[in-house]
Protein backbone atom coordinates (compact mmCIF):
# COMPACT_ATOMS: atom_id res chain seq x y z
CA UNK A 1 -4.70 16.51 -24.65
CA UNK A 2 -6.78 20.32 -25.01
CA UNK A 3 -6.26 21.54 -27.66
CA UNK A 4 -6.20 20.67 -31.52
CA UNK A 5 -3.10 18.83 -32.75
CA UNK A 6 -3.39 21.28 -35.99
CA UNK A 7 -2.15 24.04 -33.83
CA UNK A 8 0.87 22.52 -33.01
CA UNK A 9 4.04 22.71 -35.06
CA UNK A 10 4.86 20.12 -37.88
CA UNK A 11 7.49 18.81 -35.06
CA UNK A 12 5.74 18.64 -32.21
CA UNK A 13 6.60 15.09 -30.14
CA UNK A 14 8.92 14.58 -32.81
CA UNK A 15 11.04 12.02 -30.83
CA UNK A 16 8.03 9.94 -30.70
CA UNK A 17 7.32 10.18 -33.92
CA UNK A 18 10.59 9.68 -35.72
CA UNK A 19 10.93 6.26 -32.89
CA UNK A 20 7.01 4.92 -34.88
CA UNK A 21 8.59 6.08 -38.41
CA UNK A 22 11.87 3.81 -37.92
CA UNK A 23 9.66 0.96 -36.71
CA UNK A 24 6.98 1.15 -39.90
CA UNK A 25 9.76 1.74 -42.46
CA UNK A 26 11.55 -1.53 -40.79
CA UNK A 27 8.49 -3.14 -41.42
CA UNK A 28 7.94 -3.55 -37.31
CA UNK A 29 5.29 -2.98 -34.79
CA UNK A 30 5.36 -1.08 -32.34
CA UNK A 31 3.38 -0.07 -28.62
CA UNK A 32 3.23 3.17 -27.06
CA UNK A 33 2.25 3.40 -23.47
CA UNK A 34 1.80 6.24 -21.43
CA UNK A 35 -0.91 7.35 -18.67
CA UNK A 36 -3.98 9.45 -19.43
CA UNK A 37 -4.37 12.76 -20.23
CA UNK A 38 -0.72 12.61 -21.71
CA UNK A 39 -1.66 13.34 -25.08
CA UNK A 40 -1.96 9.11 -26.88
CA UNK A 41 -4.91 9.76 -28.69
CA UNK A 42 -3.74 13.43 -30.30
CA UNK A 43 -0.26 11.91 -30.76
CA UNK A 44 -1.99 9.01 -32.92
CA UNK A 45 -4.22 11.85 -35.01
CA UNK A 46 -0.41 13.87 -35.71
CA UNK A 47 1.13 10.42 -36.90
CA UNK A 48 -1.70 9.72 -39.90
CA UNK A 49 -2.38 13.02 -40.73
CA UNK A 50 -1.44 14.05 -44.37
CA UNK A 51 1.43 16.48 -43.63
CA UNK A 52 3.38 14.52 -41.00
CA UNK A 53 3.46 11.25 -43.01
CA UNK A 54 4.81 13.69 -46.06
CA UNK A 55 7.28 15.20 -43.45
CA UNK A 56 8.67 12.12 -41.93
CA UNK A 57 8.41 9.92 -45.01
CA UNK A 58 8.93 11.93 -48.35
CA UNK A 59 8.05 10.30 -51.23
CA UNK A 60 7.70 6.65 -49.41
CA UNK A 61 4.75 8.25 -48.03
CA UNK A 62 2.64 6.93 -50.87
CA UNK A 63 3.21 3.24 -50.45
CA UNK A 64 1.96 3.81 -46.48
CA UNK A 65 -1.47 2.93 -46.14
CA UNK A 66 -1.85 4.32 -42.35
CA UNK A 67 -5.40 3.12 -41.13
CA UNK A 68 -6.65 4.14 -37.69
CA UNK A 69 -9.11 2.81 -35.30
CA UNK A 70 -10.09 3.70 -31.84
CA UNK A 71 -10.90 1.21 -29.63
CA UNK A 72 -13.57 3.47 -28.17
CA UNK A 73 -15.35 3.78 -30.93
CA UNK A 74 -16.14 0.21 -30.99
CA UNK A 75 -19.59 -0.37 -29.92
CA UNK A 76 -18.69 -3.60 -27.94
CA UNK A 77 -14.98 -4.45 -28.06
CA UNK A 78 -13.93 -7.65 -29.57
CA UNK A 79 -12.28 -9.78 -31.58
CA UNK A 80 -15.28 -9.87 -34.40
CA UNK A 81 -15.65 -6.12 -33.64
CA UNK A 82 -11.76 -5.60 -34.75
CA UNK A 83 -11.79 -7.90 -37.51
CA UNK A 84 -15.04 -5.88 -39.04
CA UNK A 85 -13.31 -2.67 -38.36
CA UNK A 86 -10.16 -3.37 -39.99
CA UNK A 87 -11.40 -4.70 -42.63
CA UNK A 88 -13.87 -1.85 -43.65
CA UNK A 89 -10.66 0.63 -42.78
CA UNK A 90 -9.92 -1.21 -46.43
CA UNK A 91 -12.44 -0.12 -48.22
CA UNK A 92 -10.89 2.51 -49.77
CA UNK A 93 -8.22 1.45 -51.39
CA UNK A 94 -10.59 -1.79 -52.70
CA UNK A 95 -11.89 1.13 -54.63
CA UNK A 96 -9.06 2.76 -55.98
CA UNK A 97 -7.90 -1.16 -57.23
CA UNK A 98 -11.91 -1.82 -58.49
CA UNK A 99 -11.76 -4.62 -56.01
CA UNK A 100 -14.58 -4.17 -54.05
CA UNK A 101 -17.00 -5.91 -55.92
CA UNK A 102 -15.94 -9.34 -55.95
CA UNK A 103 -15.41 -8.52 -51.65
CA UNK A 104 -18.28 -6.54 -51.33
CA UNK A 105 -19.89 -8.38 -47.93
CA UNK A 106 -20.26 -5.46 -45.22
CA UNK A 107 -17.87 -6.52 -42.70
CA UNK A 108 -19.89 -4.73 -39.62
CA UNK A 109 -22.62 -7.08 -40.51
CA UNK A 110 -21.23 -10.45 -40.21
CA UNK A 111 -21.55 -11.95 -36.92
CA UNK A 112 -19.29 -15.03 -37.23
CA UNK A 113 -15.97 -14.38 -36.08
CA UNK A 114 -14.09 -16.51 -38.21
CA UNK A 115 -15.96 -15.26 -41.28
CA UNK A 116 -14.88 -11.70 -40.45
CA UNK A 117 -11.66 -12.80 -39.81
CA UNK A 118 -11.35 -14.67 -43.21
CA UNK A 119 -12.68 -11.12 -45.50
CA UNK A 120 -10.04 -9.54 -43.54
CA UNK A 121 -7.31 -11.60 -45.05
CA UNK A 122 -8.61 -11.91 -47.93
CA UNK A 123 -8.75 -8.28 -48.53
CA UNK A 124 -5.28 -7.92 -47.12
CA UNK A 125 -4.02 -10.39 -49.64
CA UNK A 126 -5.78 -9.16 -52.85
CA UNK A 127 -4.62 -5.07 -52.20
CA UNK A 128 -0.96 -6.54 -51.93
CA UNK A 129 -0.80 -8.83 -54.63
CA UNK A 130 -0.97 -6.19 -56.67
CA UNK A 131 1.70 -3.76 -55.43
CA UNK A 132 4.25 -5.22 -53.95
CA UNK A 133 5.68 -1.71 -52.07
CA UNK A 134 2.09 -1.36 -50.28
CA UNK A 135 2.23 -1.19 -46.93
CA UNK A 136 -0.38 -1.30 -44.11
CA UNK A 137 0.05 0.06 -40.56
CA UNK A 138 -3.12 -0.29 -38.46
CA UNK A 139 -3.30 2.37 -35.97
CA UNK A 140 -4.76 1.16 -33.02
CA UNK A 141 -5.58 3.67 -30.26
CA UNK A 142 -6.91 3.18 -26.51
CA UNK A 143 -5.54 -0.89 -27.03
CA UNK A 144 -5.80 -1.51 -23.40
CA UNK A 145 -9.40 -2.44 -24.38
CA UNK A 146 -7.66 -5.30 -26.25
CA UNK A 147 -5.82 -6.91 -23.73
CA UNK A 148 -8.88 -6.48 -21.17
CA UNK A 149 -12.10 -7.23 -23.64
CA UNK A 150 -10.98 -9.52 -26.29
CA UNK A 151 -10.02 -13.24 -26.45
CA UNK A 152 -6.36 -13.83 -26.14
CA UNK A 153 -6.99 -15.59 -29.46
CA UNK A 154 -6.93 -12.29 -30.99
CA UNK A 155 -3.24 -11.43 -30.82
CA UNK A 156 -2.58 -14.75 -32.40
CA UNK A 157 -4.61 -13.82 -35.49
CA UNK A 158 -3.08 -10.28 -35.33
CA UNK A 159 0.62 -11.57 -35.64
CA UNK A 160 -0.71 -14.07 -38.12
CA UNK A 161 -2.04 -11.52 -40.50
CA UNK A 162 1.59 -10.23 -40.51
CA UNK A 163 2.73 -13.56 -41.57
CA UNK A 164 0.49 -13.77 -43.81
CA UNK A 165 1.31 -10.58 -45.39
CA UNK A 166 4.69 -11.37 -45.55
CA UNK A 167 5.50 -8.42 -43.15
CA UNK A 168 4.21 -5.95 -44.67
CA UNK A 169 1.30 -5.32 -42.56
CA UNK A 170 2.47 -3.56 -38.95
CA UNK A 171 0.58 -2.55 -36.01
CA UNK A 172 1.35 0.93 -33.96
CA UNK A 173 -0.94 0.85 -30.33
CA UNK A 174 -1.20 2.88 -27.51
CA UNK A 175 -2.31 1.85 -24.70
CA UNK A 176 -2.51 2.91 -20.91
CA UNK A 177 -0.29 0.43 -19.46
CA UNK A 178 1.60 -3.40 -20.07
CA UNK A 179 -0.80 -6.46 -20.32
CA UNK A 180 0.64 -8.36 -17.49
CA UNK A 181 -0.23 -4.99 -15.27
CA UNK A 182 -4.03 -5.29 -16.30
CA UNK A 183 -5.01 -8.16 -17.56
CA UNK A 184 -6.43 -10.98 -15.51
CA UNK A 185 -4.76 -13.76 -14.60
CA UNK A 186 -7.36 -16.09 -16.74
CA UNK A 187 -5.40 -14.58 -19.81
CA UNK A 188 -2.30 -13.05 -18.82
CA UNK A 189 -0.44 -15.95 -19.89
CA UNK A 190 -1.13 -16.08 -23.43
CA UNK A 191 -0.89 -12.53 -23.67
CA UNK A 192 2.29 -12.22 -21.96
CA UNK A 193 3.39 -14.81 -24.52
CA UNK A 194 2.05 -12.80 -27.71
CA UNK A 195 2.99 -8.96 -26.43
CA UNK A 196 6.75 -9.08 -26.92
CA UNK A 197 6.09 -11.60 -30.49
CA UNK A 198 3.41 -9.00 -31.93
CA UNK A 199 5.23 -5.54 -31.17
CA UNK A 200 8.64 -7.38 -31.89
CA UNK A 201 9.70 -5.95 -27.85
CA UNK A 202 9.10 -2.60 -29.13
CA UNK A 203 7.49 -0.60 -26.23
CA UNK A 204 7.74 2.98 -26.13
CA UNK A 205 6.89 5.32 -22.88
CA UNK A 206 4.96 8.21 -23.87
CA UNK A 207 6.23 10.48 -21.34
CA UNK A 208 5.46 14.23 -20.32
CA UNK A 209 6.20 17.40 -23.17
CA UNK A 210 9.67 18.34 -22.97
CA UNK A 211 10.40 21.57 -22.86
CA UNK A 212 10.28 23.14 -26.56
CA UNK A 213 6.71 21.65 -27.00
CA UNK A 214 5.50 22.32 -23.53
CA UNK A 215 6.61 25.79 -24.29
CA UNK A 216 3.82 25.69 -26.89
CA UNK A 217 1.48 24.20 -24.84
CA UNK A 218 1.93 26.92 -21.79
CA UNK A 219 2.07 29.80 -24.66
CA UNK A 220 -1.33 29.21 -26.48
CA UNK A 221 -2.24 28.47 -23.60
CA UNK A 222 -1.94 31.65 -21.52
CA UNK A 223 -2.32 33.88 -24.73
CA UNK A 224 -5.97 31.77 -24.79
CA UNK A 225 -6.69 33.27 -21.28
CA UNK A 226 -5.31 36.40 -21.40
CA UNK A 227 -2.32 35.90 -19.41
CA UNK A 228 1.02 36.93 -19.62
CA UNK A 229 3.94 35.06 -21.11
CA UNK A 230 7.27 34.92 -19.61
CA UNK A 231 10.46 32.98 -18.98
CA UNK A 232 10.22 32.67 -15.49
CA UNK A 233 6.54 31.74 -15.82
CA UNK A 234 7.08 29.10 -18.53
CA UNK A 235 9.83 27.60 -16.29
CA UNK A 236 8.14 27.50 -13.04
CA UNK A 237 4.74 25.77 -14.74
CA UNK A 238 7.02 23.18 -16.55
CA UNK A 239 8.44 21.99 -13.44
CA UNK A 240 5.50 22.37 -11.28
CA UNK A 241 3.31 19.99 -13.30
CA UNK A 242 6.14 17.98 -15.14
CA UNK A 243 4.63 19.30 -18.29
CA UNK A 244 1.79 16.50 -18.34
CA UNK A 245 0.50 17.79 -21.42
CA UNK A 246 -3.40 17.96 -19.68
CA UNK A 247 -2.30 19.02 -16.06
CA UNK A 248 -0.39 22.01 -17.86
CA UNK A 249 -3.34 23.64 -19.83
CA UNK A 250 -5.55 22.79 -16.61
CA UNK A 251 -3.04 24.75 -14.33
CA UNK A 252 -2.52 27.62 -17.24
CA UNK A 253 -6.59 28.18 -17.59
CA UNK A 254 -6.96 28.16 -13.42
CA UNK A 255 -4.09 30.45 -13.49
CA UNK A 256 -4.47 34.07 -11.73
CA UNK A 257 -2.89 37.42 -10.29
CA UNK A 258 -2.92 35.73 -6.75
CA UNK A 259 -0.65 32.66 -7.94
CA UNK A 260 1.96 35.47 -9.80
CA UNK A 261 2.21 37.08 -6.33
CA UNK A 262 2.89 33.65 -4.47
CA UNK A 263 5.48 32.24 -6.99
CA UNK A 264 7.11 35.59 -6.75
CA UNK A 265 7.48 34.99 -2.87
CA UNK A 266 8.36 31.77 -3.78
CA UNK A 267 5.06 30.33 -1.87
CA UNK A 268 5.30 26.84 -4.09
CA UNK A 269 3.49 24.90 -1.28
CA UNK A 270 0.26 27.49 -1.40
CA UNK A 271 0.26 27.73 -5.24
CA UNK A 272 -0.21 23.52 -5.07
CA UNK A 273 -2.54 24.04 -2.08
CA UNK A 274 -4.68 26.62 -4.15
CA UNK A 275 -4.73 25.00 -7.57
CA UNK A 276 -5.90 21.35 -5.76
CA UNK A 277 -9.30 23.09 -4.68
CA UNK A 278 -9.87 23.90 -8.48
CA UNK A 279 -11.93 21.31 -9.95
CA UNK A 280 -10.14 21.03 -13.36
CA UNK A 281 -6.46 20.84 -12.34
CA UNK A 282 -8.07 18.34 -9.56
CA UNK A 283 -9.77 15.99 -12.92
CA UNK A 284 -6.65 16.16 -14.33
CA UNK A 285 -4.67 14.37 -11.40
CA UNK A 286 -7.19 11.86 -11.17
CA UNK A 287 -7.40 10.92 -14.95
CA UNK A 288 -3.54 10.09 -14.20
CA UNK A 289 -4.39 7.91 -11.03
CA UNK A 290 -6.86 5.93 -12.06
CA UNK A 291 -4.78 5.23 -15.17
CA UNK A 292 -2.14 3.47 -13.19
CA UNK A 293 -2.62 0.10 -11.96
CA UNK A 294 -3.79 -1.06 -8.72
CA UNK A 295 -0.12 -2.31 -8.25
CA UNK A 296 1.11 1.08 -9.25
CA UNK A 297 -0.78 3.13 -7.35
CA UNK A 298 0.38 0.92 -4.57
CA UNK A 299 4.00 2.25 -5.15
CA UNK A 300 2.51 5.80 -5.70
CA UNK A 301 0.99 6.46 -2.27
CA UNK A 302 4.65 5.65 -1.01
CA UNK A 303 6.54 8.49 -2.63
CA UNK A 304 5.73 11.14 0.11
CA UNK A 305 6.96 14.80 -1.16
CA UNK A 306 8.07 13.31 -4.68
CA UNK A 307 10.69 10.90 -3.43
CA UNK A 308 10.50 7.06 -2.29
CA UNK A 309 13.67 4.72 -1.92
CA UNK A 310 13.61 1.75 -3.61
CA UNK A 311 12.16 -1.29 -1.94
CA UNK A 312 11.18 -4.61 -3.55
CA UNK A 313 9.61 -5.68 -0.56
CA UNK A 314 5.77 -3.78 -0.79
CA UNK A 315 3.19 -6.62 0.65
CA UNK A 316 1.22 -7.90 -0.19
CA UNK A 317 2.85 -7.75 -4.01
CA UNK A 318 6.21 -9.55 -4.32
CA UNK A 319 9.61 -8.13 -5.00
CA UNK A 320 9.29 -9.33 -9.10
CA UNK A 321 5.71 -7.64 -9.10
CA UNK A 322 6.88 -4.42 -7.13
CA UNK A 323 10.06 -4.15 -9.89
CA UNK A 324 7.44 -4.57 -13.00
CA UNK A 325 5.28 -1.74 -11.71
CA UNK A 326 8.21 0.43 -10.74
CA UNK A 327 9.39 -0.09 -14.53
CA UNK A 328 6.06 0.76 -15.91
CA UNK A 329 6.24 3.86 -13.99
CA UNK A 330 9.44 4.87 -14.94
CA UNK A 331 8.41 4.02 -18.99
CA UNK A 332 5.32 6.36 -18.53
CA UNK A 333 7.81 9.21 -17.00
CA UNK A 334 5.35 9.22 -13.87
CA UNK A 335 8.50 7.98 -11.53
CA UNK A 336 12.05 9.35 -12.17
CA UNK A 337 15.18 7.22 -11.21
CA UNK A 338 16.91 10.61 -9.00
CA UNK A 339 20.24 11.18 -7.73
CA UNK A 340 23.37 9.46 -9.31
CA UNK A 341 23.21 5.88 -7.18
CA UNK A 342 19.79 5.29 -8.17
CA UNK A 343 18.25 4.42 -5.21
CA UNK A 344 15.40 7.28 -5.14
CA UNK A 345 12.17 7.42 -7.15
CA UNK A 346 10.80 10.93 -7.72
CA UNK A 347 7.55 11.59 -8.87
CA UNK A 348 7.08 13.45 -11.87
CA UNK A 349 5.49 16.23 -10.69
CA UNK A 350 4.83 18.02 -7.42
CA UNK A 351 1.66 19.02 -7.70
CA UNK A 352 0.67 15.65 -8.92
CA UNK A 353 2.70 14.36 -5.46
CA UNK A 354 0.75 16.41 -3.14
CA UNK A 355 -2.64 15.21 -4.44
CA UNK A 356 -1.27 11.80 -4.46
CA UNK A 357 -0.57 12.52 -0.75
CA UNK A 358 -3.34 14.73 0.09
CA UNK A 359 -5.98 12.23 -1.26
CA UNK A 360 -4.02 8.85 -0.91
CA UNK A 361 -2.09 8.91 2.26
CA UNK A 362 -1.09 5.96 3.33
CA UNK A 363 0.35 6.26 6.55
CA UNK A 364 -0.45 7.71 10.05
CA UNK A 365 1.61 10.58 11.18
CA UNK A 366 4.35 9.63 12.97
CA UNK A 367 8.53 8.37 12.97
CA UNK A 368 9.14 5.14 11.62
CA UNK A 369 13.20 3.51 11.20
CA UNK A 370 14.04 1.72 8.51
CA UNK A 371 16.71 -0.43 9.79
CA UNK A 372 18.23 -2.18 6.76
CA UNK A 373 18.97 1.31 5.23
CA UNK A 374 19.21 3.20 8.81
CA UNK A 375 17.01 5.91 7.13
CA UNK A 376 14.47 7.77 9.19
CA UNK A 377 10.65 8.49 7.67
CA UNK A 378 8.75 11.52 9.46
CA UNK A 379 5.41 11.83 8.96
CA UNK A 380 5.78 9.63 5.56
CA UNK A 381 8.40 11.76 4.30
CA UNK A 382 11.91 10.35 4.33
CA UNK A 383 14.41 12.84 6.88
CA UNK A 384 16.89 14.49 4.86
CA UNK A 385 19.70 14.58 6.94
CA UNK A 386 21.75 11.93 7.57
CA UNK A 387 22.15 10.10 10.89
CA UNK A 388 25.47 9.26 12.63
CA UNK A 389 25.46 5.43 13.76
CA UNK A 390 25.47 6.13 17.32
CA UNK A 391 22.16 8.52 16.69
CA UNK A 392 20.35 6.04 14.53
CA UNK A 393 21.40 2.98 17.62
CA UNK A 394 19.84 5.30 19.62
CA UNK A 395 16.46 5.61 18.11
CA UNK A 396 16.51 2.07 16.86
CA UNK A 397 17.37 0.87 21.01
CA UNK A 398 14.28 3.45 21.77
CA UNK A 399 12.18 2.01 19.27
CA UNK A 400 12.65 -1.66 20.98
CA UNK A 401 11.06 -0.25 23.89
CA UNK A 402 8.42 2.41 21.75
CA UNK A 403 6.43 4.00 24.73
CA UNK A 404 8.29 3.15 27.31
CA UNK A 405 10.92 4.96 29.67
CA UNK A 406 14.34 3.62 28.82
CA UNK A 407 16.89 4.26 32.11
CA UNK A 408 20.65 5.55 31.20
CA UNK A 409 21.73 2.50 32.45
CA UNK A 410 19.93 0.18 29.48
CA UNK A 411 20.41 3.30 27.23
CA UNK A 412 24.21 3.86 27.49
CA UNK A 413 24.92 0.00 27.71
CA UNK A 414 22.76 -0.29 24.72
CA UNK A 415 24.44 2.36 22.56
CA UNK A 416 27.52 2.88 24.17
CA UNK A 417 28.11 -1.16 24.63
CA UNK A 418 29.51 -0.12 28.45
CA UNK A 419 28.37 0.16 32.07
CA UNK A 420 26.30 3.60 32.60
CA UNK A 421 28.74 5.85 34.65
CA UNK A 422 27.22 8.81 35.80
CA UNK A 423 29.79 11.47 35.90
CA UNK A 424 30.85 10.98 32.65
CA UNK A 425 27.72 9.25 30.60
CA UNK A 426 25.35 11.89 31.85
CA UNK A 427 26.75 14.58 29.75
CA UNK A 428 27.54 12.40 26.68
CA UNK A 429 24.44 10.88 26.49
CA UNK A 430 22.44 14.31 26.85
CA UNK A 431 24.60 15.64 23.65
CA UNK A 432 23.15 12.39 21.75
CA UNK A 433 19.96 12.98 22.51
CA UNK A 434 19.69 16.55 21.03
CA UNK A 435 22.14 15.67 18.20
CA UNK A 436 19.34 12.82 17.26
CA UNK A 437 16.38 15.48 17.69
CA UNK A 438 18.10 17.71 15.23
CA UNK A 439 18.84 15.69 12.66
CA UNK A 440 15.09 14.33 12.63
CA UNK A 441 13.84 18.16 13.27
CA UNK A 442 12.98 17.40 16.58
CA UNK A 443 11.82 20.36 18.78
CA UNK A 444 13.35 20.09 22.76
CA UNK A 445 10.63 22.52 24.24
CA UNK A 446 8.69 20.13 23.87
CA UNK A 447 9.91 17.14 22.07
CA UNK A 448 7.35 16.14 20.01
CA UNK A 449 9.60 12.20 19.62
CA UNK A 450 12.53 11.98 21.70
CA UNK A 451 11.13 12.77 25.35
CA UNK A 452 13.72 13.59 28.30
CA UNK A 453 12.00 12.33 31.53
CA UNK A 454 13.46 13.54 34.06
CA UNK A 455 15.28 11.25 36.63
CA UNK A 456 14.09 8.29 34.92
CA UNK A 457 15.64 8.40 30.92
CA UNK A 458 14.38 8.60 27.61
CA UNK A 459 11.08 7.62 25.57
CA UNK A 460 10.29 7.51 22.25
CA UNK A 461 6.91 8.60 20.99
CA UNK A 462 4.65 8.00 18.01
CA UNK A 463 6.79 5.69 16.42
CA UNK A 464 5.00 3.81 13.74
CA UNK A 465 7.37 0.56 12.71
CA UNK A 466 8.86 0.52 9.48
CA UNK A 467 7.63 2.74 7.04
CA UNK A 468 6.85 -0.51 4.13
């Protein structure tokens, strides 16, 4: 996230941080996941420093031992590298006790894993036997490294040390994403088995800033630049990037007089247009794509304009794989369940949609049916307005025959389920025609999909299938 945590108030994500608080004081671990460039790393530097912990935990703050480590700091990921780390993250309060001489090996130097995974132990066991309200919370940051580097072996030993401890050593992560969403197949299945056990099915989303603390962001933000601060400002910028913590300061430092003069014409679709040629609001979107998944980012190129009905049927993933991603996306905030029967995704953020559909398009342009929800997808983006059965048997009778002329006789009998008769089908089957072409924003002069030829029928043009 830009800018320094110590500018923000004492409260800032303080949802987040009272949900980690409840878990440590339970004695429970805990996973936060969220996409990059939402703020995981600065939200883990707020939870161990000094004043928070005194905020959030009063005078329990001194039996808290919070002790953080960075996955990207490691030199070469591992399970020995973790063990070392942790255990020199101990150090410390060895000292305090006058312990550290009779553990005084340097665990960065040993190179047998089970070696550094024995001095960790053991110096976990010698700091508690002697107070029995000491607590440890390891504070593991950028953990996706874990479930991608390491030996699944390692998240037995973690939820061992726990037992060992007796409980009173917890683990909070953060991580980009679920195991079973990046991790190979070779050890998905013993870390699918240890995820739930180790973080006792505690897995938090780390979504966008809502509004109070994007309001700080945009603020510091603009003041930083030079710009000026207002309601309407704040407002529009909060729902144009879906406060992502680093799309919002990328959009307030690209900010300018032009872009005032567009949102005051209400120009939305040019502000997007102008701020995807700048290079930093551009890094920004991509830091969140190639965050996602492969399996996610196969659900994200199908949310057109922000909005994408639910289907479990996405080859070549299966419906169960489809629904995980979908849930991961909807944990992260990046997908929103809209509209009160649930059955529309929107994205997040429009200007994160249009690059998503300016760089990722999926699909040719074009009309495509989908006939199990007789829903109509133009150009990728699903038609607003809603089609009467007799216009939707139309185009789906048309699309049979995609290309080809289609006589009022086949047409009426099709549609109509009766023989063509000329004085009196003529007329009726003209007023369906343009009744279909406006509700799909069809232009008669000249239709650009539903083509009048005359003396011969109807054709339908650039149709493209279904849209999945």
């Amino acid at each position: 996230m830009v800018g320094n945590y110590h500018e923000r108030p004492l409260t800032f994500r303080a949802d987040d941080i009272n949900s980690i608080i409840r878990m440590v004081r339970a004695g429970k671990s805990c996973i936060l996941v969220g996409v990059d460039g939402i703020g995981k790393t600065s939200l883990m530097r707020h939870l161990v420093s000094p004043t928070v912990r005194e905020h959030y935990l009063g005078e329990d703050k001194k039996h808290f031992n919070f002790l953080p480590l960075n996955a990207n700091e490691l030199t070469r990921p591992s399970a020995l590298a973790y063990y070392g780390h942790m255990a020199l993250l101990l150090e410390p309060i060895l000292s305090g006790y006058q312990l550290l001489s009779s553990l005084d090996k340097n665990p960065l130097a040993i190179t047998n894993e089970e070696v550094a995974k024995q001095l960790l132990f053991e110096r976990v066991e010698s700091i508690l036997s002697l107070c029995e309200r000491r607590r440890f919370v390891f504070v593991f940051d950028a953990f996706d490294v874990a479930f991608t580097e390491t030996e699944p072996q390692f998240f037995r030993v973690l939820h061992a040390l726990r037992i060992h401890a007796g409980g009173r050593v917890c683990y909070v992560a953060a991580s980009k994403n679920v195991p079973s969403l990046i991790c190979d197949m070779q050890s998905q299945k013993v870390v699918r088995e240890m995820f739930p056990e180790l973080f006792n099915g505690n897995i938090y989303g780390i979504k966008p800033l809502k509004e109070q603390d994007a309001s700080v962001v945009i603020e510091q933000g603009l003041a930083k630049h030079g710009r000026r601060y207002s309601a309407s400002l704040r407002h529009f910028l909060f729902a144009l990037t879906g406060a992502h913590p680093g799309m919002l300061a990328a959009v307030v430092a690209t900010w300018n007089d032009g872009m005032d003069a567009l949102v005051e014409r209400d120009q939305v679709s040019q502000v997007i247009h102008q701020l995807l040629q700048e290079l930093t609001v551009v890094s920004q979107c991509e830091q969140v794509w190639y965050s996602l998944s492969e399996i996610e980012q196969h659900c994200m190129k199908r949310v057109p304009r922000g909005l994408f009905v639910k289907n479990p049927d996405l080859p070549p993933y299966s419906p169960r794989q489809i629904q995980e991603a979908l849930h991961a996306l909807v944990l992260k905030g990046i997908l929103r369940e809209g509209y009160q029967n649930s059955k529309i995704y929107q994205c997040f953020s429009p200007l994160f949609a249009a690059y998503v559909t300016q760089q990722f398009s999926s699909g040719s342009p074009g009309l495509q049916l989908d006939l199990s929800r007789q829903q109509v997808w133009i150009d990728g983006t699903l038609c607003a307005n809603h089609l009467t059965p007799k216009e939707f048997l139309l185009l789906r009778f048309l699309a049979e025959h995609a290309g080809e002329v289609c006589s009022r006789e086949e047409t009426t009998r099709a549609v109509y389920g009766e023989a063509y008769d000329s004085r009196s089908d003529d007329a009726r089957l003209d007023a369906l025609v343009e009744r279909a072409r406006k509700s799909i924003g069809d232009d008669s002069r000249p239709p650009r999909f539903l083509e009048t030829v005359r003396g011969a029928g109807h054709r339908l043009k650039e149709y493209l299938g279904e849209p999945f």
